[in-house]
PDB file of N, CA and C in Angstrom:
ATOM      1  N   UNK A   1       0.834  -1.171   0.000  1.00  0.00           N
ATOM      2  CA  UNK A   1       0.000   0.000   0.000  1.00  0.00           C
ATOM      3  C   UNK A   1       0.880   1.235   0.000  1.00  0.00           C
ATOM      4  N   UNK A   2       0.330   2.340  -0.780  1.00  0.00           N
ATOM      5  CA  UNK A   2       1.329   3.232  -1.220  1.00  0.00           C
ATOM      6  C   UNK A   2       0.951   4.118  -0.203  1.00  0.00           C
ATOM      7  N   UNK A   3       1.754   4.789   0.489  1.00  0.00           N
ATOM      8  CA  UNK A   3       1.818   6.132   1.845  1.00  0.00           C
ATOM      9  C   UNK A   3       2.134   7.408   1.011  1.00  0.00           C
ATOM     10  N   UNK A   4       3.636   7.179   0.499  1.00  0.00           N
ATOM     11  CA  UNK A   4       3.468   8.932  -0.141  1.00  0.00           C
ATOM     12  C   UNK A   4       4.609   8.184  -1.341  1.00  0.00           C
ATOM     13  N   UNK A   5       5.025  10.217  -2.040  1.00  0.00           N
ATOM     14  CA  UNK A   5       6.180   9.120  -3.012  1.00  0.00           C
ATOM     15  C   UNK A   5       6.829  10.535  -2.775  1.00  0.00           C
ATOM     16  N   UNK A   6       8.012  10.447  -2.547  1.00  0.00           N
ATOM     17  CA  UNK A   6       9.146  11.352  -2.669  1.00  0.00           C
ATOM     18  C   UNK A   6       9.947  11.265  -4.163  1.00  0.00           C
ATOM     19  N   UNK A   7       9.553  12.594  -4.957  1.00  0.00           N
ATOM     20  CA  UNK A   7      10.229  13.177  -6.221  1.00  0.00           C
ATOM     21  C   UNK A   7      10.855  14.720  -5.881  1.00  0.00           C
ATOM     22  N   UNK A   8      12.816  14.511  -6.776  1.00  0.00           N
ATOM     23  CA  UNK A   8      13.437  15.146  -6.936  1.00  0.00           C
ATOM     24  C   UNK A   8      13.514  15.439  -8.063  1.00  0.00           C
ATOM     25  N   UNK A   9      13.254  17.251  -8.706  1.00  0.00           N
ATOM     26  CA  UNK A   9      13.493  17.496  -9.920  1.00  0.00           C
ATOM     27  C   UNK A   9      14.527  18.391 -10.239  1.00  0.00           C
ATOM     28  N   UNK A  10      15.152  18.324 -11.567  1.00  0.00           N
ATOM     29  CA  UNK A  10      15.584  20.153 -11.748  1.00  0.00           C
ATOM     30  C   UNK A  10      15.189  20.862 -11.731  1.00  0.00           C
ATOM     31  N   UNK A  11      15.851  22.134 -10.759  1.00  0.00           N
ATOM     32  CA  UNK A  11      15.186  23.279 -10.559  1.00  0.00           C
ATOM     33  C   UNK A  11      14.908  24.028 -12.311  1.00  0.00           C
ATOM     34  N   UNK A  12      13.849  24.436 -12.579  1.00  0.00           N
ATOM     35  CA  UNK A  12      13.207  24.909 -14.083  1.00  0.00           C
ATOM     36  C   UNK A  12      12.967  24.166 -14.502  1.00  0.00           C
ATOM     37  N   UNK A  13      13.130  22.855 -14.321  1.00  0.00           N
ATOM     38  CA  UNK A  13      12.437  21.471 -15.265  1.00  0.00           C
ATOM     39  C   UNK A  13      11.630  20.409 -14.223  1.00  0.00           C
ATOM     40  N   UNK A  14      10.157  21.252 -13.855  1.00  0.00           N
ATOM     41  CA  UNK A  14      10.213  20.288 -12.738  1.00  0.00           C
ATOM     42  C   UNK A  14       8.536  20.324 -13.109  1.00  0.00           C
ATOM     43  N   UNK A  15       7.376  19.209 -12.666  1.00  0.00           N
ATOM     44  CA  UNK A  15       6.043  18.916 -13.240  1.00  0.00           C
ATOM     45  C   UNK A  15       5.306  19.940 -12.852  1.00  0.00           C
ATOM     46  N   UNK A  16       4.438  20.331 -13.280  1.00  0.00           N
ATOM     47  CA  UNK A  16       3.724  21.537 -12.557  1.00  0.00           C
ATOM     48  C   UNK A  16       2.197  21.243 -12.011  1.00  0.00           C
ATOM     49  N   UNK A  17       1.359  20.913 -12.860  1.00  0.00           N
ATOM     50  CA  UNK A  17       0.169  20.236 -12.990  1.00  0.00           C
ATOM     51  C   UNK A  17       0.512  18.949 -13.307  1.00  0.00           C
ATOM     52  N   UNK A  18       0.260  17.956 -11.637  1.00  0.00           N
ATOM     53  CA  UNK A  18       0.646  16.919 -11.518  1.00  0.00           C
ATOM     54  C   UNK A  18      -0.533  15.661 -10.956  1.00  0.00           C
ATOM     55  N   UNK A  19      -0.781  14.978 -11.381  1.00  0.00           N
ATOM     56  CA  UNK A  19      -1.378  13.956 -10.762  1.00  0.00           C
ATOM     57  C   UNK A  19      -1.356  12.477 -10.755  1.00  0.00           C
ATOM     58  N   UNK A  20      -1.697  11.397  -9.872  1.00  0.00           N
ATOM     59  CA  UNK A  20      -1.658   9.959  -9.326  1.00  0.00           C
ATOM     60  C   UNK A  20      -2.607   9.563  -9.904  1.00  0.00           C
ATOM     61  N   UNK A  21      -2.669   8.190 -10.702  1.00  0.00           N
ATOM     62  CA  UNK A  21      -3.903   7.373 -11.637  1.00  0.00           C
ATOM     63  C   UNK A  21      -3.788   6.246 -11.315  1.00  0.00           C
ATOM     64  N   UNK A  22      -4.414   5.197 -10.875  1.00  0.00           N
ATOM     65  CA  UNK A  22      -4.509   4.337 -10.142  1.00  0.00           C
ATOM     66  C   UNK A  22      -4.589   3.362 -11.226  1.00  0.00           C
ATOM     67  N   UNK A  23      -4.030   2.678 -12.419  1.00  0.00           N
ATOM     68  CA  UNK A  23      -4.200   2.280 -13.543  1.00  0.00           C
ATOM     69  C   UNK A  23      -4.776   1.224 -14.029  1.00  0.00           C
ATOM     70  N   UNK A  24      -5.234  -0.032 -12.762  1.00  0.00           N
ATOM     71  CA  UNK A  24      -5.868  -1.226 -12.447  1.00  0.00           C
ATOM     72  C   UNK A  24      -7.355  -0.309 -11.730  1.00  0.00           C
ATOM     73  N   UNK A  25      -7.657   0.302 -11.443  1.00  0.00           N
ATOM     74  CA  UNK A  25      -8.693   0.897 -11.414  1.00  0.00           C
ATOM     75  C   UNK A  25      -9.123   1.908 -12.456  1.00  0.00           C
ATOM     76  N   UNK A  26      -8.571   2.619 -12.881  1.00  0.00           N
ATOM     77  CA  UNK A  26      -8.781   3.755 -13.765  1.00  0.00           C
ATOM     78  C   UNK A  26      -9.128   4.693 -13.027  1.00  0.00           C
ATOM     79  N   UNK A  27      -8.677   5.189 -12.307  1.00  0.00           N
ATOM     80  CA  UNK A  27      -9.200   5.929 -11.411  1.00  0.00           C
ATOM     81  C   UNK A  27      -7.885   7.266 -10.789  1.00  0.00           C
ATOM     82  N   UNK A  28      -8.674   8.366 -10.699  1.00  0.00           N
ATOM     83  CA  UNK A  28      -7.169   9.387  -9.837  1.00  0.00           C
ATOM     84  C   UNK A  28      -7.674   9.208  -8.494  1.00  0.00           C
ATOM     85  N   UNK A  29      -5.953   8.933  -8.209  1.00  0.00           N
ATOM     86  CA  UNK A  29      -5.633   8.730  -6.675  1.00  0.00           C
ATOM     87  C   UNK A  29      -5.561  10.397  -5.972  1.00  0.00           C
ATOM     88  N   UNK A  30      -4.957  10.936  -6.660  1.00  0.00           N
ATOM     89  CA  UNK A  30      -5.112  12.781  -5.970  1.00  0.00           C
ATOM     90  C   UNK A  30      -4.085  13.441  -6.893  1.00  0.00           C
ATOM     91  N   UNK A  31      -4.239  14.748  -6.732  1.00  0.00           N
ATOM     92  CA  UNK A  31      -3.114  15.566  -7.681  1.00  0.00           C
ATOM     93  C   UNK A  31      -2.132  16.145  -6.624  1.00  0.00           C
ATOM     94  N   UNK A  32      -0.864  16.324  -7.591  1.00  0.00           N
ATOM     95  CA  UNK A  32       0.123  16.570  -6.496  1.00  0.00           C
ATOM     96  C   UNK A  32       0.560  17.955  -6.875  1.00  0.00           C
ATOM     97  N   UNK A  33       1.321  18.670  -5.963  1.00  0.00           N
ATOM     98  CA  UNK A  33       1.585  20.197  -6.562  1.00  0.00           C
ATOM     99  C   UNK A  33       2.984  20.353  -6.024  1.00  0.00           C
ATOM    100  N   UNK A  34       4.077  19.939  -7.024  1.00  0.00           N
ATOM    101  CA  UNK A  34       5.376  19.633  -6.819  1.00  0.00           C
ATOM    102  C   UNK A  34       5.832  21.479  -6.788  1.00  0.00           C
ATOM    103  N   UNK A  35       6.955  22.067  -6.134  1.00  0.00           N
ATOM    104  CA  UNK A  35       7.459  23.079  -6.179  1.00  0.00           C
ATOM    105  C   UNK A  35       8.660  23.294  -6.922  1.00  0.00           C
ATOM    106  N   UNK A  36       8.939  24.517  -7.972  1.00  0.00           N
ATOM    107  CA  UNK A  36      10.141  24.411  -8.721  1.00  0.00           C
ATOM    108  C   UNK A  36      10.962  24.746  -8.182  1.00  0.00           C
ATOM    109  N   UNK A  37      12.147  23.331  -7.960  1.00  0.00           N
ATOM    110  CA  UNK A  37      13.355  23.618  -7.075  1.00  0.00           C
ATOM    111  C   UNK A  37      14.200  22.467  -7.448  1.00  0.00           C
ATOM    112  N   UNK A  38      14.979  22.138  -6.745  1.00  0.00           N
ATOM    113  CA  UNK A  38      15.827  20.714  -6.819  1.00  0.00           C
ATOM    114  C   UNK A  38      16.078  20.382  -5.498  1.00  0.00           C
ATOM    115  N   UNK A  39      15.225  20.231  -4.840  1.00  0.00           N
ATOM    116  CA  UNK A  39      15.072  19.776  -3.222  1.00  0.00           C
ATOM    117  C   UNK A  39      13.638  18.503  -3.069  1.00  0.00           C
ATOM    118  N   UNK A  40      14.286  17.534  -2.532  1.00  0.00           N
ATOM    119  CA  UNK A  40      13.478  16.262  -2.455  1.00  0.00           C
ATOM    120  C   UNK A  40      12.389  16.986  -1.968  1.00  0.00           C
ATOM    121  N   UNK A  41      10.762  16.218  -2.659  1.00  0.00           N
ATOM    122  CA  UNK A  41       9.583  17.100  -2.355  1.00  0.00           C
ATOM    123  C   UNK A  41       8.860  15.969  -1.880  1.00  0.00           C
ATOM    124  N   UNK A  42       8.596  15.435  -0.572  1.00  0.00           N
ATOM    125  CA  UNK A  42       7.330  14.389  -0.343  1.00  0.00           C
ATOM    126  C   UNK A  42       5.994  14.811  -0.562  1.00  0.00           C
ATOM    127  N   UNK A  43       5.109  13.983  -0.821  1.00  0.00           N
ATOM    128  CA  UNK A  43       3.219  14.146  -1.068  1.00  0.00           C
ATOM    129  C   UNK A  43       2.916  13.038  -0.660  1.00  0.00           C
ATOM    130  N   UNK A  44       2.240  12.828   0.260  1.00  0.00           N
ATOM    131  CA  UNK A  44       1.962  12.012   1.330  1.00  0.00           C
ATOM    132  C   UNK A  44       0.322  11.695   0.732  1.00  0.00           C
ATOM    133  N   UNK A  45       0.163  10.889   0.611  1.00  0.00           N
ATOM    134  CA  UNK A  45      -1.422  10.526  -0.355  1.00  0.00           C
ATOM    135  C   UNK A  45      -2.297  10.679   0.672  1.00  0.00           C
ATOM    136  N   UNK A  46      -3.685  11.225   0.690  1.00  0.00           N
ATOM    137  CA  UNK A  46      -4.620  10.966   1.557  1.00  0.00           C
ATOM    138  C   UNK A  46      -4.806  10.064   2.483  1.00  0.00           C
ATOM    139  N   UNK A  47      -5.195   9.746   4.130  1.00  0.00           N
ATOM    140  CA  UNK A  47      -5.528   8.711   4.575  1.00  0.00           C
ATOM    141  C   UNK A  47      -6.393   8.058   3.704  1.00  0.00           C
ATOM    142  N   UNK A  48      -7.361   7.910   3.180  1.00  0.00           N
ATOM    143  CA  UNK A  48      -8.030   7.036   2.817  1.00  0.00           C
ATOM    144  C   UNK A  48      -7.722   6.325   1.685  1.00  0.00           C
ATOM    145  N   UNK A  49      -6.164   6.762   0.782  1.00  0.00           N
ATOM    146  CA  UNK A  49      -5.766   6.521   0.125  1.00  0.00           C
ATOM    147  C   UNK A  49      -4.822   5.188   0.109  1.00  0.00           C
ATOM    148  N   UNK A  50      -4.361   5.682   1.747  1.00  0.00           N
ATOM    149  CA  UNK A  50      -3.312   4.913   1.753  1.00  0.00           C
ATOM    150  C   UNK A  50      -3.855   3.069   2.489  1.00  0.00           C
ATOM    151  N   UNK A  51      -5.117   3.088   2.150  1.00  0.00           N
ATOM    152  CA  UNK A  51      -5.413   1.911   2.201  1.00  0.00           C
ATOM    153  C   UNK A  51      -5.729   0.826   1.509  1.00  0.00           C
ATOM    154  N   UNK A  52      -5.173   1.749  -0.030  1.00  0.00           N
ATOM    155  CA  UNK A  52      -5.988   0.881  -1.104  1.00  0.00           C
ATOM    156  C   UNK A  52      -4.902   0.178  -1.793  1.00  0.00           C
ATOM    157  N   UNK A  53      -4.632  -1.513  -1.825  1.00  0.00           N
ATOM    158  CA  UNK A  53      -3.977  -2.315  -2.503  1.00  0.00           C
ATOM    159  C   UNK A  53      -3.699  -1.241  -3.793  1.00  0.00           C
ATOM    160  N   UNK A  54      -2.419  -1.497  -4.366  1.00  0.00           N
ATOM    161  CA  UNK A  54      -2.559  -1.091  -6.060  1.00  0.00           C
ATOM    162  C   UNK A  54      -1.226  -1.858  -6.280  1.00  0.00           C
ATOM    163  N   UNK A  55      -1.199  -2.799  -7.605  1.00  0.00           N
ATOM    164  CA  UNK A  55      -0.144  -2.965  -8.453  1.00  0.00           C
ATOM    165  C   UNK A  55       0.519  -1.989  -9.203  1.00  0.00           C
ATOM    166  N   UNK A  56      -0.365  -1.279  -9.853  1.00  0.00           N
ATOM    167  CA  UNK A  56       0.222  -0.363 -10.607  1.00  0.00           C
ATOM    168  C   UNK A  56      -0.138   1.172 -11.044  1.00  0.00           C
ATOM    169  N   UNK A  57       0.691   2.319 -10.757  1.00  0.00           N
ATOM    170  CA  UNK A  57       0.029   3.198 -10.657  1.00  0.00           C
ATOM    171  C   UNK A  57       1.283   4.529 -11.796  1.00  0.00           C
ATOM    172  N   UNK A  58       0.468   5.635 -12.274  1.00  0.00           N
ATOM    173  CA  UNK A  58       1.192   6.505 -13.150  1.00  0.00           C
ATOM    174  C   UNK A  58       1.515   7.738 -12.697  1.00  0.00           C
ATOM    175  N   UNK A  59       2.134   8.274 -12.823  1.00  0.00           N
ATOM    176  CA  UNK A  59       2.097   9.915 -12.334  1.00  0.00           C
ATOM    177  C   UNK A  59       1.873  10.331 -13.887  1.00  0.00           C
ATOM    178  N   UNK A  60       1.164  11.639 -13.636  1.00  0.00           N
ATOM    179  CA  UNK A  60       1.082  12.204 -15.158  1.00  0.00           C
ATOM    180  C   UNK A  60       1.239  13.585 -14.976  1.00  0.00           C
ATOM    181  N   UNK A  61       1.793  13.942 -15.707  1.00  0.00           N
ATOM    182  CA  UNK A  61       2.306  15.332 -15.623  1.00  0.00           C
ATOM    183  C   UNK A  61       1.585  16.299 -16.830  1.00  0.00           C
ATOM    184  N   UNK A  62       1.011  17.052 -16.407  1.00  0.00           N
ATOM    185  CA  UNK A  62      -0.014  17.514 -17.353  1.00  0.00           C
ATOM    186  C   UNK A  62       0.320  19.231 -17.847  1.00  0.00           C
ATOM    187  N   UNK A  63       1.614  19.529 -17.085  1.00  0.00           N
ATOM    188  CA  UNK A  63       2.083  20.865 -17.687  1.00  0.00           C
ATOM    189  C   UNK A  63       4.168  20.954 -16.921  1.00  0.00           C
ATOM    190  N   UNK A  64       4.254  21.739 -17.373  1.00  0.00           N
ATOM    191  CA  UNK A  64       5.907  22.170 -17.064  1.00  0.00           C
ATOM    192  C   UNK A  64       6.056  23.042 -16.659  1.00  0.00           C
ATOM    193  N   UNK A  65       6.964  23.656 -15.724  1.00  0.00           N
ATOM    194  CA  UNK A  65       7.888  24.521 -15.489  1.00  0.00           C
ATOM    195  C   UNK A  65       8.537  25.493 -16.577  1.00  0.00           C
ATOM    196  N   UNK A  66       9.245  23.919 -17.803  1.00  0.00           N
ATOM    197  CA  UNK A  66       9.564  24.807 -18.389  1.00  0.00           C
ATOM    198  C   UNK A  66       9.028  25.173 -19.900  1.00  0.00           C
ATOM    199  N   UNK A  67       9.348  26.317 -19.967  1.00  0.00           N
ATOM    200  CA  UNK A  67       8.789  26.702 -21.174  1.00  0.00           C
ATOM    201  C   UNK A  67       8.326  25.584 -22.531  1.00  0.00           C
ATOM    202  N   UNK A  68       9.536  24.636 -22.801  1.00  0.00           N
ATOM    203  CA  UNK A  68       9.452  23.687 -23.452  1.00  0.00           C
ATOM    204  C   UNK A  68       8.553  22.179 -23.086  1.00  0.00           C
ATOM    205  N   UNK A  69       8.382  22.473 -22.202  1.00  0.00           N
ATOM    206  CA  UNK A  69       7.723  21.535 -21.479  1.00  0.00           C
ATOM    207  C   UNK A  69       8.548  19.901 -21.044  1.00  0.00           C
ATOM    208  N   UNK A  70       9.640  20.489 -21.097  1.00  0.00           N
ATOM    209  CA  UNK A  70      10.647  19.385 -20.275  1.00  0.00           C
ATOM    210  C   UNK A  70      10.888  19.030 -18.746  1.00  0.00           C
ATOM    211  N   UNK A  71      10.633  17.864 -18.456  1.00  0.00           N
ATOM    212  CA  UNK A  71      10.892  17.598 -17.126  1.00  0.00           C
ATOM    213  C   UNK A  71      11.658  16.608 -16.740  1.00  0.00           C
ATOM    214  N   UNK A  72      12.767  16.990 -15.677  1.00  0.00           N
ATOM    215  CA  UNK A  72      13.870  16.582 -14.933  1.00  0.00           C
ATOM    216  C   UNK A  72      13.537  15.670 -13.978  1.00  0.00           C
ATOM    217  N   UNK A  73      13.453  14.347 -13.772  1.00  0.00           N
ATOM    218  CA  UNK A  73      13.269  13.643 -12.461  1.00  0.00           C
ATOM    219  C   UNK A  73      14.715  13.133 -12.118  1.00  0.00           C
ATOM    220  N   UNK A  74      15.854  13.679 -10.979  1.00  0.00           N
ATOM    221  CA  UNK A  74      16.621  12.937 -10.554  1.00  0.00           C
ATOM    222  C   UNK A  74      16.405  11.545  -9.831  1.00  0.00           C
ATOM    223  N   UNK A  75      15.451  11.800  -8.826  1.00  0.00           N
ATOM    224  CA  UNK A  75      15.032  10.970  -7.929  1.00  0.00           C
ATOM    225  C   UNK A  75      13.204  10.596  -7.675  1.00  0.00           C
ATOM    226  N   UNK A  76      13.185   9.183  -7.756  1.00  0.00           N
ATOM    227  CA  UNK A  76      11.377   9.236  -7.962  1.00  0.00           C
ATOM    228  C   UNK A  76      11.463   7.892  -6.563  1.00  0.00           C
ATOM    229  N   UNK A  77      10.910   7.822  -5.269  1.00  0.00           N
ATOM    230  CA  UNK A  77      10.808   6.856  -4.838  1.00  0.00           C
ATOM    231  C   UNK A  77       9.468   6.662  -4.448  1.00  0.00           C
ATOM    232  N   UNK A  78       8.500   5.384  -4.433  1.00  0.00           N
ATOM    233  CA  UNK A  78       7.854   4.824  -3.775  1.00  0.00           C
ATOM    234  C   UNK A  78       7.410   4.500  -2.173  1.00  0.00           C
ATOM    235  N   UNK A  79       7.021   5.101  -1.433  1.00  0.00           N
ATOM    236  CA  UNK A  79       7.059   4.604   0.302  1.00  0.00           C
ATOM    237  C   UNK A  79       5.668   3.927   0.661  1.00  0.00           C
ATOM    238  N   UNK A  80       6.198   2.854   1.145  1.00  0.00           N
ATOM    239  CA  UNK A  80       4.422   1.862   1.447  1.00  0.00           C
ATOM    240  C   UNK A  80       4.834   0.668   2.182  1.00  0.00           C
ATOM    241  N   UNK A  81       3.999  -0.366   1.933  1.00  0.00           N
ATOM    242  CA  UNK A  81       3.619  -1.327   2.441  1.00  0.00           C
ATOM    243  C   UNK A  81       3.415  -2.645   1.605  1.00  0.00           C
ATOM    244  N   UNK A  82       4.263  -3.722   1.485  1.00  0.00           N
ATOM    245  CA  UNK A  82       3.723  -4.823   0.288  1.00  0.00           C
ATOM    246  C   UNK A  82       2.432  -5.524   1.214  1.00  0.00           C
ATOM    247  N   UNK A  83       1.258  -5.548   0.446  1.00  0.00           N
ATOM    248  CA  UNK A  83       0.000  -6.508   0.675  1.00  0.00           C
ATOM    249  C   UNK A  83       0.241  -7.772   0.476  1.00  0.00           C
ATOM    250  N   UNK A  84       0.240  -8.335   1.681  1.00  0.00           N
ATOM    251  CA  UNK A  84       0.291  -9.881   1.484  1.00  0.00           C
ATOM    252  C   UNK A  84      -1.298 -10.580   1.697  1.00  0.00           C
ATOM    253  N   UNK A  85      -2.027  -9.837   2.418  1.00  0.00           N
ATOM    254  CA  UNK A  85      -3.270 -10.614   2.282  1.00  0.00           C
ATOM    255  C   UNK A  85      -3.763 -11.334   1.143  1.00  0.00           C
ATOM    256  N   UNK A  86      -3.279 -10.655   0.074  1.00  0.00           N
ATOM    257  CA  UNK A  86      -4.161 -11.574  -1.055  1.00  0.00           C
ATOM    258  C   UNK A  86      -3.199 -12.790  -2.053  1.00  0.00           C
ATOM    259  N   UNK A  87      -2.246 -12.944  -1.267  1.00  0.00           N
ATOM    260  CA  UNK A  87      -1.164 -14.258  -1.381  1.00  0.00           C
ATOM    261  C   UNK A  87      -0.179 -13.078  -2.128  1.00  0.00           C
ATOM    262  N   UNK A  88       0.297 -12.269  -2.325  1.00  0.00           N
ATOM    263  CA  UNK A  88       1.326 -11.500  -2.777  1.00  0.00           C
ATOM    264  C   UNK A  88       2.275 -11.161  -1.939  1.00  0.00           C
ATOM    265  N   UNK A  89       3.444 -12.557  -2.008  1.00  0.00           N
ATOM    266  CA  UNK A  89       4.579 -12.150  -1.344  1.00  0.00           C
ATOM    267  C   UNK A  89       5.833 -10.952  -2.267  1.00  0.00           C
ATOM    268  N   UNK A  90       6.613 -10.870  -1.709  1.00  0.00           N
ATOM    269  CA  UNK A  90       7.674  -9.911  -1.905  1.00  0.00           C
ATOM    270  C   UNK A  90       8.196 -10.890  -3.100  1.00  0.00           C
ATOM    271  N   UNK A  91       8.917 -12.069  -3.328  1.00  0.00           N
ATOM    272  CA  UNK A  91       9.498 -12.563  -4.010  1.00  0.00           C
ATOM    273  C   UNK A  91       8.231 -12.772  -5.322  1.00  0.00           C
ATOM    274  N   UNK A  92       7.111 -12.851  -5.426  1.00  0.00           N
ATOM    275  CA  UNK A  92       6.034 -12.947  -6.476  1.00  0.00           C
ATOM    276  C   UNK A  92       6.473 -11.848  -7.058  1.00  0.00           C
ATOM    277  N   UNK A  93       6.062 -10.366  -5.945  1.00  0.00           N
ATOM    278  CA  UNK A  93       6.520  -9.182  -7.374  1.00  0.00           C
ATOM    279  C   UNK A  93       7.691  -8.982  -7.835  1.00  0.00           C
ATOM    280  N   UNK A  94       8.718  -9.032  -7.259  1.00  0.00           N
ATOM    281  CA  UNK A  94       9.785  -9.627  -8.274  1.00  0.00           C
ATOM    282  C   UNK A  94       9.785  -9.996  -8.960  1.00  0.00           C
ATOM    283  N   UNK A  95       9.449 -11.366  -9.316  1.00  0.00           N
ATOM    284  CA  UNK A  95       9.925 -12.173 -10.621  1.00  0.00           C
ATOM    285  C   UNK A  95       8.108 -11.307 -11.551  1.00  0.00           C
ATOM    286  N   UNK A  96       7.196 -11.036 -11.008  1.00  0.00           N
ATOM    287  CA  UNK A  96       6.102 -10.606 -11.854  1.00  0.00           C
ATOM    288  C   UNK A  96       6.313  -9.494 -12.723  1.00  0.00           C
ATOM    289  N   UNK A  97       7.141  -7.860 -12.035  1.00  0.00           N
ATOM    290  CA  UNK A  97       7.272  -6.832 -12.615  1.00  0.00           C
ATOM    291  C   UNK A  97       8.388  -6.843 -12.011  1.00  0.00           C
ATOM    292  N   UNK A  98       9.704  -6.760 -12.683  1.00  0.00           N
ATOM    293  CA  UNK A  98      10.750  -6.413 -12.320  1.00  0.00           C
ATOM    294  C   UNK A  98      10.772  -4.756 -12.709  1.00  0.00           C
ATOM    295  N   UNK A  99       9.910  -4.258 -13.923  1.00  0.00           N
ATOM    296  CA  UNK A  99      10.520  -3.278 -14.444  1.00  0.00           C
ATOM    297  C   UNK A  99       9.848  -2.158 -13.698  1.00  0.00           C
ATOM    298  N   UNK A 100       8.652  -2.413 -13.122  1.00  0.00           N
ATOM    299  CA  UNK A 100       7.771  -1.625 -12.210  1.00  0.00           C
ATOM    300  C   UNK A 100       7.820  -1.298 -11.104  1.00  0.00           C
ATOM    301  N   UNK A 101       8.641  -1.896 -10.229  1.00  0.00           N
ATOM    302  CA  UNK A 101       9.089  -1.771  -9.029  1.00  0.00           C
ATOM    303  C   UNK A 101      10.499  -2.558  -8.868  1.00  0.00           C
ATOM    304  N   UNK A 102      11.469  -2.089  -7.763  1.00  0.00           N
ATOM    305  CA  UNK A 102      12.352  -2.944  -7.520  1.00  0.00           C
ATOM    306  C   UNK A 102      12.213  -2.663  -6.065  1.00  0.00           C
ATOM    307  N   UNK A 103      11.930  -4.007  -5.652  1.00  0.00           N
ATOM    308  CA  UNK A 103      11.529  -4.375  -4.316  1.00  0.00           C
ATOM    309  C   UNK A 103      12.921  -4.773  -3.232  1.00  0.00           C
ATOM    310  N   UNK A 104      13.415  -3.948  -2.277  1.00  0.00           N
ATOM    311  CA  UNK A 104      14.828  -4.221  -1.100  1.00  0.00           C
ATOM    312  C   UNK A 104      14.806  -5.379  -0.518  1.00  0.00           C
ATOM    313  N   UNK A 105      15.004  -6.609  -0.058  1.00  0.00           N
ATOM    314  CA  UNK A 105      14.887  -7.368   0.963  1.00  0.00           C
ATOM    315  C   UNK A 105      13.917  -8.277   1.396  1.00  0.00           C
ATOM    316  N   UNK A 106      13.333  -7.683   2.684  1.00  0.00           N
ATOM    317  CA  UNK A 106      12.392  -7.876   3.076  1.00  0.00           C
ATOM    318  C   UNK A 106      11.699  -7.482   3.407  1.00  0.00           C
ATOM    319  N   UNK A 107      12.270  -5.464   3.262  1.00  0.00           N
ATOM    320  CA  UNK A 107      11.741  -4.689   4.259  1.00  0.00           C
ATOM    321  C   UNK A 107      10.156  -4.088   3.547  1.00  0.00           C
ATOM    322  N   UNK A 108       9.875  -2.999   4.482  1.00  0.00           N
ATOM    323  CA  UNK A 108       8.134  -2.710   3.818  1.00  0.00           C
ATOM    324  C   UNK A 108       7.941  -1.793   2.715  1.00  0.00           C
ATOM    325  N   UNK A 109       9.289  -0.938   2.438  1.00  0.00           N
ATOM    326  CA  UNK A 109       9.654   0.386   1.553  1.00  0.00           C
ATOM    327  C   UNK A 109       9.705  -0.170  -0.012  1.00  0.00           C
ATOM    328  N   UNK A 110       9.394   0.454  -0.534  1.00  0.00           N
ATOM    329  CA  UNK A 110       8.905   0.215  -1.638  1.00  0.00           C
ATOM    330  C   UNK A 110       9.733   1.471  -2.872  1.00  0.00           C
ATOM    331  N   UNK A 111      10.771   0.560  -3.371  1.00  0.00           N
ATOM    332  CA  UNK A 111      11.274   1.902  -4.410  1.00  0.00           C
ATOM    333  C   UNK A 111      11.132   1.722  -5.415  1.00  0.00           C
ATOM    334  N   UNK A 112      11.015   2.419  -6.235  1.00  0.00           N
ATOM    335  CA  UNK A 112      10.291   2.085  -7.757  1.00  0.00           C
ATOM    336  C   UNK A 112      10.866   3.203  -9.161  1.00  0.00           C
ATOM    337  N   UNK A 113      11.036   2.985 -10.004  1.00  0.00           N
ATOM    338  CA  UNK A 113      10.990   3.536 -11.065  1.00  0.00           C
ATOM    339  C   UNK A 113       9.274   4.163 -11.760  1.00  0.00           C
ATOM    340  N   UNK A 114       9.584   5.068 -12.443  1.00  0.00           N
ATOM    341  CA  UNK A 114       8.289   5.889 -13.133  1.00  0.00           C
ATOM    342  C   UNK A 114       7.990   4.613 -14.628  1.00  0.00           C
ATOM    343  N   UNK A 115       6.483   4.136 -14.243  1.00  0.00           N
ATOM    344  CA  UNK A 115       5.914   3.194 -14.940  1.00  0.00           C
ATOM    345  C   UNK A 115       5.756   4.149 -16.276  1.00  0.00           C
ATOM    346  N   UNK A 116       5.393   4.922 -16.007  1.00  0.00           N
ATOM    347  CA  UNK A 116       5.048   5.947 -17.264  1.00  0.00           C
ATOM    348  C   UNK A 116       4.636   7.468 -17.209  1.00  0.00           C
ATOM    349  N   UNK A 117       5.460   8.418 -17.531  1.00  0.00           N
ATOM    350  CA  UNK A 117       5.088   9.762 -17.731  1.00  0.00           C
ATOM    351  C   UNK A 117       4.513   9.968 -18.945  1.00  0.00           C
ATOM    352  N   UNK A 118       3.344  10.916 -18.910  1.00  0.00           N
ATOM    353  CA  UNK A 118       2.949  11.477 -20.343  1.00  0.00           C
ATOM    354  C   UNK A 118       2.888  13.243 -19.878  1.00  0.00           C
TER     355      UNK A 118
END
């Protein structure tokens, strides 16, 4: 279960009109309102958010900073919880989506790569 996601951008190349799509639902999770800088920015998802199983989810960036409409992600991480209630151990999403998440250990943190920007 996803808690928040901490993104680092370049300062002038950073998302402006931003939002979370829940992509196994079709659904927006909330919009985020990143600040233009190059200082790690957390967005902590709604409580009621942070209760909802998701495999897979998008950020979409729906305007820029910069003029050209280019955007800089140094750093994009994931923070949550893996759901095991519904038989989904840690070693399943591994070998299932390697390219969607890369899962630490054993622990509950969750770091991930960007499934898809548009």
């Amino acid at each position: 279960m996803l808690n928040k996601i901490s993104i680092q951008f370049q300062g002038g190349f950073a998302g402006k009109t931003t939002k979370l799509i829940d992509l196994d639902r079709k659904t927006d999770i909330c919009p985020l309102y990143p600040k233009d800088n190059n200082k790690l920015q957390e967005f902590v998802l709604p409580k009621h958010e942070q209760t909802v199983a998701r495999r897979r989810i998008k950020i979409q960036f729906m305007s820029s900073t910069d003029f050209y409409g280019r955007i800089i992600v140094y750093t994009l991480d994931f923070h949550g919880s893996v759901a095991e209630q519904s038989g989904t151990t840690l070693e399943n999403l591994q070998q299932q989506e390697p390219a969607a998440a890369t899962l630490e250990s054993a622990s509950t943190d969750i770091s991930g790569t960007i499934i898809k920007i548009e």
